[in-house]
Protein backbone atom coordinates (compact mmCIF):
# COMPACT_ATOMS: atom_id res chain seq x y z
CA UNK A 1 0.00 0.00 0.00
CA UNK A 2 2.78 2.57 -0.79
CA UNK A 3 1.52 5.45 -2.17
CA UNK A 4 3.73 8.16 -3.63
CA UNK A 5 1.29 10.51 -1.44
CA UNK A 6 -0.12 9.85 1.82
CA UNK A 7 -3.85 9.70 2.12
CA UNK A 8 -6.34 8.47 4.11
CA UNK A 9 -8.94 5.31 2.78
CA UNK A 10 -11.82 4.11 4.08
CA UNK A 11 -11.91 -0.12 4.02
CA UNK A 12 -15.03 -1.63 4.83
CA UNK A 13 -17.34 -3.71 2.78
CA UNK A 14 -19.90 -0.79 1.99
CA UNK A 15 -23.11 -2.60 3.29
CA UNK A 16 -25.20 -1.42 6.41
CA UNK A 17 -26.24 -3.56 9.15
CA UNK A 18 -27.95 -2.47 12.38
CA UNK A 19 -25.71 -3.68 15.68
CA UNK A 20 -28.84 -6.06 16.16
CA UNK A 21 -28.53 -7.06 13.21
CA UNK A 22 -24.51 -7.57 13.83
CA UNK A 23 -25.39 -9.35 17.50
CA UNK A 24 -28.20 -11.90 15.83
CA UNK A 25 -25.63 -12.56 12.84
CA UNK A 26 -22.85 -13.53 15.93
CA UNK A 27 -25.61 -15.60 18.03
CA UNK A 28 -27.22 -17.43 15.19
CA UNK A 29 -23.45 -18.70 14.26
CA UNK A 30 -23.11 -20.42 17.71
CA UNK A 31 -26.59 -21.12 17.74
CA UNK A 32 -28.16 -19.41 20.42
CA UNK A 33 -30.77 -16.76 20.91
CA UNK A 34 -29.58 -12.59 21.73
CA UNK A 35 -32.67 -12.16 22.84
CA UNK A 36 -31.99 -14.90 25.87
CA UNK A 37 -28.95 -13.04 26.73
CA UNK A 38 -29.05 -9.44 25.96
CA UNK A 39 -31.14 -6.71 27.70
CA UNK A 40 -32.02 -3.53 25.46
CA UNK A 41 -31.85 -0.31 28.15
CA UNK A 42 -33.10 2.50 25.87
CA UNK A 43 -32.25 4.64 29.23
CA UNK A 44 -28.87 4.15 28.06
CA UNK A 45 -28.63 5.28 24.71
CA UNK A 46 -27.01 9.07 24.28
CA UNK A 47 -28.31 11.38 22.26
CA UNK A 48 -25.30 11.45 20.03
CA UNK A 49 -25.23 7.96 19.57
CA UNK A 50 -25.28 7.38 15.54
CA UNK A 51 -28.74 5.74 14.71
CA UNK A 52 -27.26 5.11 11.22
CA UNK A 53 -23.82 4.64 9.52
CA UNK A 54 -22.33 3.74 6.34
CA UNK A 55 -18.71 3.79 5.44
CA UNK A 56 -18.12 4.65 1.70
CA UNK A 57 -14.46 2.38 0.05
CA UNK A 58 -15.47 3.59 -3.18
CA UNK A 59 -11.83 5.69 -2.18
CA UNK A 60 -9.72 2.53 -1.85
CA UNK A 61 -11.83 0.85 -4.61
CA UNK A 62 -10.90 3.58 -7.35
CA UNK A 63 -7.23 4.45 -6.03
CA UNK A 64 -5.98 1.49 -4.69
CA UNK A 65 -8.19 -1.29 -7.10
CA UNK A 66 -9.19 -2.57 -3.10
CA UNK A 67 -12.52 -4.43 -2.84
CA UNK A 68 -14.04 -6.17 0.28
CA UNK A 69 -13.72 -9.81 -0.13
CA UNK A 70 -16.03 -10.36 3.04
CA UNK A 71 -19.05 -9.69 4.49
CA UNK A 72 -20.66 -8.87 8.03
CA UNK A 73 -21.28 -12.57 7.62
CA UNK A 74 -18.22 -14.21 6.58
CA UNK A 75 -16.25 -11.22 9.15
CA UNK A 76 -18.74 -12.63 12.11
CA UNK A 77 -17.79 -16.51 11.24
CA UNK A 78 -13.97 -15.42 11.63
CA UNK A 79 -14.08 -13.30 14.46
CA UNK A 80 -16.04 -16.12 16.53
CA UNK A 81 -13.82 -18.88 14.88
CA UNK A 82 -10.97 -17.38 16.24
CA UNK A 83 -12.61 -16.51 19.60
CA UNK A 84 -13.26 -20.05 20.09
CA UNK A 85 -9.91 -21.46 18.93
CA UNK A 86 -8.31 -18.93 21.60
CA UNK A 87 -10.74 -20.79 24.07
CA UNK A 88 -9.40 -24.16 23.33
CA UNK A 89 -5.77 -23.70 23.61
CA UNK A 90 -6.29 -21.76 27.16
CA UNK A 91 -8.27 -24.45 28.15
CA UNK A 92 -5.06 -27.11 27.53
């Protein structure tokens, strides 16, 4: 990624998901239900929490010829594979 000028890029797979959305995605891969295990407090939501947000690669897509090869999917699968492997090997 050597650029002869520095910029900044945005990398992300362009999609939206709500973080309920994100949470089912990780719960339905290890085959429970969020709902069992996660309380929803609107009390505790600030007012300058972002309700929505998208990131935009089309940056790193037309500069840098970069384009996601995952999804919130695939990225959940990994993230909890790994997760679990790190379980195992403490547990030896």
């Amino acid at each position: 990624m050597q650029q002869e000028q520095p910029d900044d890029f945005v990398i992300a797979t362009g999609e939206s998901h709500t973080l309920e959305e994100f949470v089912d995605t990780v719960f339905r891969y290890i085959e429970l239900d969020w709902s069992e295990y996660v309380i929803i407090d609107p009390l505790l939501f600030r007012p300058t929490d972002l309700m929505f947000g998208k990131a935009n690669p089309s940056k790193a897509r037309e500069k840098l010829a970069w384009q996601a090869k995952y999804r919130m999917k695939d990225v959940v699968r990994m993230m909890v594979d790994a997760e679990l492997e790190q379980l195992y090997k403490s547990k030896k």
